[in-house]
PDB file of N, CA and C in Angstrom:
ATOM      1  N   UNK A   1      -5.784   1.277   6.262  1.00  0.00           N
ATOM      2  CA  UNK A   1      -6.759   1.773   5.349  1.00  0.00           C
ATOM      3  C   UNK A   1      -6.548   3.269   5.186  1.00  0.00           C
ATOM      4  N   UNK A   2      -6.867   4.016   4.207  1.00  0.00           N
ATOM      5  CA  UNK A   2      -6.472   4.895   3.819  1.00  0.00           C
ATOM      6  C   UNK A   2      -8.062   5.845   3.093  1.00  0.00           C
ATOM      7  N   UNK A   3      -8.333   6.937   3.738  1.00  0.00           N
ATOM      8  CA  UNK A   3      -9.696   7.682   3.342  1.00  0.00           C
ATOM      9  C   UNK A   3      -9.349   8.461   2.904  1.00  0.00           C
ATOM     10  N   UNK A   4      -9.648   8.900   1.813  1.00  0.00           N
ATOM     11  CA  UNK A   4      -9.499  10.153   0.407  1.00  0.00           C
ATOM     12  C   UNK A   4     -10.789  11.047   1.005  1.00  0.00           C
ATOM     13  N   UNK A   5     -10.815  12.107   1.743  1.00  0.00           N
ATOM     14  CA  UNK A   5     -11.837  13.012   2.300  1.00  0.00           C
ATOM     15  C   UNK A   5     -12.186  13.340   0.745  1.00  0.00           C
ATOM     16  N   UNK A   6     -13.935  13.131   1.043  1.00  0.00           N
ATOM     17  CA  UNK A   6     -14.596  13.700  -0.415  1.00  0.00           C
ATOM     18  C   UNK A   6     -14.650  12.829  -1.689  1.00  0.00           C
ATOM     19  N   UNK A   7     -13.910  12.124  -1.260  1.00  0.00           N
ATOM     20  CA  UNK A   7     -13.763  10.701  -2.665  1.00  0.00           C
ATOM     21  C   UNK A   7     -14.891  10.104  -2.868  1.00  0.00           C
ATOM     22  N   UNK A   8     -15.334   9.777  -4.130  1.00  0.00           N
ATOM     23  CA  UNK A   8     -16.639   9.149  -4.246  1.00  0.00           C
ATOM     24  C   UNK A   8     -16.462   8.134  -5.241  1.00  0.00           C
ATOM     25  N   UNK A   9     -17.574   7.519  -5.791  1.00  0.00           N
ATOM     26  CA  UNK A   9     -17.258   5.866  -6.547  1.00  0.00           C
ATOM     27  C   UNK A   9     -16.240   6.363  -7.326  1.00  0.00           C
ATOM     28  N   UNK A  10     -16.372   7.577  -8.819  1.00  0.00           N
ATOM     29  CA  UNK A  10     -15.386   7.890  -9.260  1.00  0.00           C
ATOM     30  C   UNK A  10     -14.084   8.056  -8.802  1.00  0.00           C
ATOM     31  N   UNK A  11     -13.018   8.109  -7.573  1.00  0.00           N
ATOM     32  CA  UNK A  11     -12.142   8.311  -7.562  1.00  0.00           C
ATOM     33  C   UNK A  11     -10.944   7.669  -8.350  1.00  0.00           C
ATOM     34  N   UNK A  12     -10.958   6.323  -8.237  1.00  0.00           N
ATOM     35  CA  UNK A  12      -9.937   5.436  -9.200  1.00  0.00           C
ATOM     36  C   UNK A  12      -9.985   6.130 -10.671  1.00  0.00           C
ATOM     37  N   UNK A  13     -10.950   6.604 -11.392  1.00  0.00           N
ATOM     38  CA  UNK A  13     -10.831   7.490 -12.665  1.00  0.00           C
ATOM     39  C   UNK A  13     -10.299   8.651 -12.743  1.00  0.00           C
ATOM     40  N   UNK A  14     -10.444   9.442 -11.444  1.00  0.00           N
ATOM     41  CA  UNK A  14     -10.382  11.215 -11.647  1.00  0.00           C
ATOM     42  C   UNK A  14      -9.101  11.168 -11.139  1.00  0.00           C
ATOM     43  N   UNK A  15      -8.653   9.991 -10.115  1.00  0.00           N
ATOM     44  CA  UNK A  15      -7.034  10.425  -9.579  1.00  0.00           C
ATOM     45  C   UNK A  15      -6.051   9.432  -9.715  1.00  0.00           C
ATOM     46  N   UNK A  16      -6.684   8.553 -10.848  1.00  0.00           N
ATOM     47  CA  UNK A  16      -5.565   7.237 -11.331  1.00  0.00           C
ATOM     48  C   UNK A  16      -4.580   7.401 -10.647  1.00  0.00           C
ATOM     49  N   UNK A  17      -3.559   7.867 -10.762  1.00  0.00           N
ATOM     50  CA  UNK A  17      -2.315   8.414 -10.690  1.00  0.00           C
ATOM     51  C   UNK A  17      -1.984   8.193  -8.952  1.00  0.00           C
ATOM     52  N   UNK A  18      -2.649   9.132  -8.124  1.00  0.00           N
ATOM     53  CA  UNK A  18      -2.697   9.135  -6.776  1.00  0.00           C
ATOM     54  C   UNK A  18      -3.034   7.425  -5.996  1.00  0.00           C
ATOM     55  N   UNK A  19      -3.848   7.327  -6.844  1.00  0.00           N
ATOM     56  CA  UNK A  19      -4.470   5.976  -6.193  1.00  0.00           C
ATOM     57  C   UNK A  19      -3.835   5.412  -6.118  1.00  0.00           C
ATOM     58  N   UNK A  20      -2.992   4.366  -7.777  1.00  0.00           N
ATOM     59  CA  UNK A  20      -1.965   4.054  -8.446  1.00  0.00           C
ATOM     60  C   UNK A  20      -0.933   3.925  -7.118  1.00  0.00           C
ATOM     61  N   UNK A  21      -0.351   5.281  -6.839  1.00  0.00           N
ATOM     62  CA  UNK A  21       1.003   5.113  -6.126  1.00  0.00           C
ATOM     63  C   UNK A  21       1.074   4.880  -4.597  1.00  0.00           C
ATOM     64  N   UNK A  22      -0.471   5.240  -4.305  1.00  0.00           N
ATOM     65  CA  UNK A  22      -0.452   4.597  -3.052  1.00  0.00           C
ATOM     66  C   UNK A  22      -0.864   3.325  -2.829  1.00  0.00           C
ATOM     67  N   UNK A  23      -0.859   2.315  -3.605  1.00  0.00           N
ATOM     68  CA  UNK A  23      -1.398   1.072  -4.239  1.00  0.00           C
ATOM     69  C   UNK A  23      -0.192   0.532  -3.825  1.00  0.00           C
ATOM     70  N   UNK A  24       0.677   0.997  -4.673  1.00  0.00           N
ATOM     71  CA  UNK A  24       2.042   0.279  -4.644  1.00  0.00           C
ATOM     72  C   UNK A  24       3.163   0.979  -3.379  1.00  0.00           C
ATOM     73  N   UNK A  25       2.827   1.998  -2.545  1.00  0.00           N
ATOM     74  CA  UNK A  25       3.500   2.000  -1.350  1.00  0.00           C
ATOM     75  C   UNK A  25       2.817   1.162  -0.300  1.00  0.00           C
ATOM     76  N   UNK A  26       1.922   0.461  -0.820  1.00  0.00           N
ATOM     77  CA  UNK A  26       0.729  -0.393   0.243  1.00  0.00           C
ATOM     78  C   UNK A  26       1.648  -1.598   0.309  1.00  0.00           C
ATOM     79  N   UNK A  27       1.981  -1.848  -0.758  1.00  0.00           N
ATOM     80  CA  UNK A  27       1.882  -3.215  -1.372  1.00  0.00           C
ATOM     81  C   UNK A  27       3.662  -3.542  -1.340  1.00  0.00           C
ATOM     82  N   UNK A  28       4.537  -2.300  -1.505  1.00  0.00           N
ATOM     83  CA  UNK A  28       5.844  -2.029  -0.912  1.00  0.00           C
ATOM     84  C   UNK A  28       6.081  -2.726   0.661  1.00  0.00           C
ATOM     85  N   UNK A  29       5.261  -1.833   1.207  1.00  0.00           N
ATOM     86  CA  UNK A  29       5.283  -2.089   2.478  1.00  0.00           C
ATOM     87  C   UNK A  29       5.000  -3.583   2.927  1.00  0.00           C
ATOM     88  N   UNK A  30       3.990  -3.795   2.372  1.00  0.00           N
ATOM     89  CA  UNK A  30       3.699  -5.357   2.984  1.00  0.00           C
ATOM     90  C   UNK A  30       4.634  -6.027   3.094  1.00  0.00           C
ATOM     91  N   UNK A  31       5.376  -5.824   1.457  1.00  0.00           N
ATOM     92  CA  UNK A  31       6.611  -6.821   1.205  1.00  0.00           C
ATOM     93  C   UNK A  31       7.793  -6.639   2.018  1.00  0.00           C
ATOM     94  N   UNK A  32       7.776  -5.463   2.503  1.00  0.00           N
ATOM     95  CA  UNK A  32       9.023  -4.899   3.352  1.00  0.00           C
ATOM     96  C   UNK A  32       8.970  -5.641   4.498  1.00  0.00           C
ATOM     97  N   UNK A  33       7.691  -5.428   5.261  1.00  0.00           N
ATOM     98  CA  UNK A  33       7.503  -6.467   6.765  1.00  0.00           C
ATOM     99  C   UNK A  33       7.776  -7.839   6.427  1.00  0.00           C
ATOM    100  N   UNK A  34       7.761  -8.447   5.007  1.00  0.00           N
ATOM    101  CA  UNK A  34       7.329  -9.875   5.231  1.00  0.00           C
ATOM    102  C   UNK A  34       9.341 -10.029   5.134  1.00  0.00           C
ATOM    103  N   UNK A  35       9.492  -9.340   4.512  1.00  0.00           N
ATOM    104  CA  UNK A  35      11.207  -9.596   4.187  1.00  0.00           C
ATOM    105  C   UNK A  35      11.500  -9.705   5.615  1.00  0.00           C
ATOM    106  N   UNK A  36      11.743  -8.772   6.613  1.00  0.00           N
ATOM    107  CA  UNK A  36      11.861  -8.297   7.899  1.00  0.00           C
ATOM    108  C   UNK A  36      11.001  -9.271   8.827  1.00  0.00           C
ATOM    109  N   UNK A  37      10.152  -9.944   8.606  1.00  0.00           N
ATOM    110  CA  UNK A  37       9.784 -11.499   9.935  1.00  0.00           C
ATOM    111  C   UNK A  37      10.878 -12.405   9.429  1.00  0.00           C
ATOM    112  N   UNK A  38      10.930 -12.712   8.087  1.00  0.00           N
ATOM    113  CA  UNK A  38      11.112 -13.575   7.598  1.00  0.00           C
ATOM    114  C   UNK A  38      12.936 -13.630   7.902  1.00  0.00           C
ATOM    115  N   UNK A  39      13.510 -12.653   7.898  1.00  0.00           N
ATOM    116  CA  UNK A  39      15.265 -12.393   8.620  1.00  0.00           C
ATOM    117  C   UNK A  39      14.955 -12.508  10.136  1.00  0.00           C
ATOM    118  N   UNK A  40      14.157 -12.140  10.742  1.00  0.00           N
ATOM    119  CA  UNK A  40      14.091 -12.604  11.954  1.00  0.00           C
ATOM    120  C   UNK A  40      13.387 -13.848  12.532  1.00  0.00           C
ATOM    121  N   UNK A  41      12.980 -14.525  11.537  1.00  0.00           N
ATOM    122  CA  UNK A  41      12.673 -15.684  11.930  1.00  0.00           C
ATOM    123  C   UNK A  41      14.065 -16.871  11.429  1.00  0.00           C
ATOM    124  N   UNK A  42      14.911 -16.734  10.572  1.00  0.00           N
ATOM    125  CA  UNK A  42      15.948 -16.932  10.325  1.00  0.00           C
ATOM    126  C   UNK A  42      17.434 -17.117  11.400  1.00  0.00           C
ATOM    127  N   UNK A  43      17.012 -15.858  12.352  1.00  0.00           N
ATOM    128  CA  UNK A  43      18.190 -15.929  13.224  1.00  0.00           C
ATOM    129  C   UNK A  43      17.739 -15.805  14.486  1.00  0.00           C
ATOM    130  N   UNK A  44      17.292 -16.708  14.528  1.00  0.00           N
ATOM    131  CA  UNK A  44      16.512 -17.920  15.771  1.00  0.00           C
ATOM    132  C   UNK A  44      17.205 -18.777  16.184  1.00  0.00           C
TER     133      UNK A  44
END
């Protein structure tokens, strides 16, 4: 989880952009671990 000090309901409007890209390094990542069980569950 990730806290924006000072962020309030508006944030997704005032920092699209910021939000946006840490959205998708979230969502990067997930996919990165699942690639990475998923090769090591492979060479078992």
């Amino acid at each position: 989880m990730k806290v924006y000090k000072g962020g309030d309901h508006a944030l997704p409007a005032t920092h699209k952009q910021m939000i946006n890209a840490d959205l998708l390094a979230f969502a990067q990542e997930i996919e990165m671990r699942r690639s990475e069980n998923m090769t090591a569950a492979c060479s078992l």
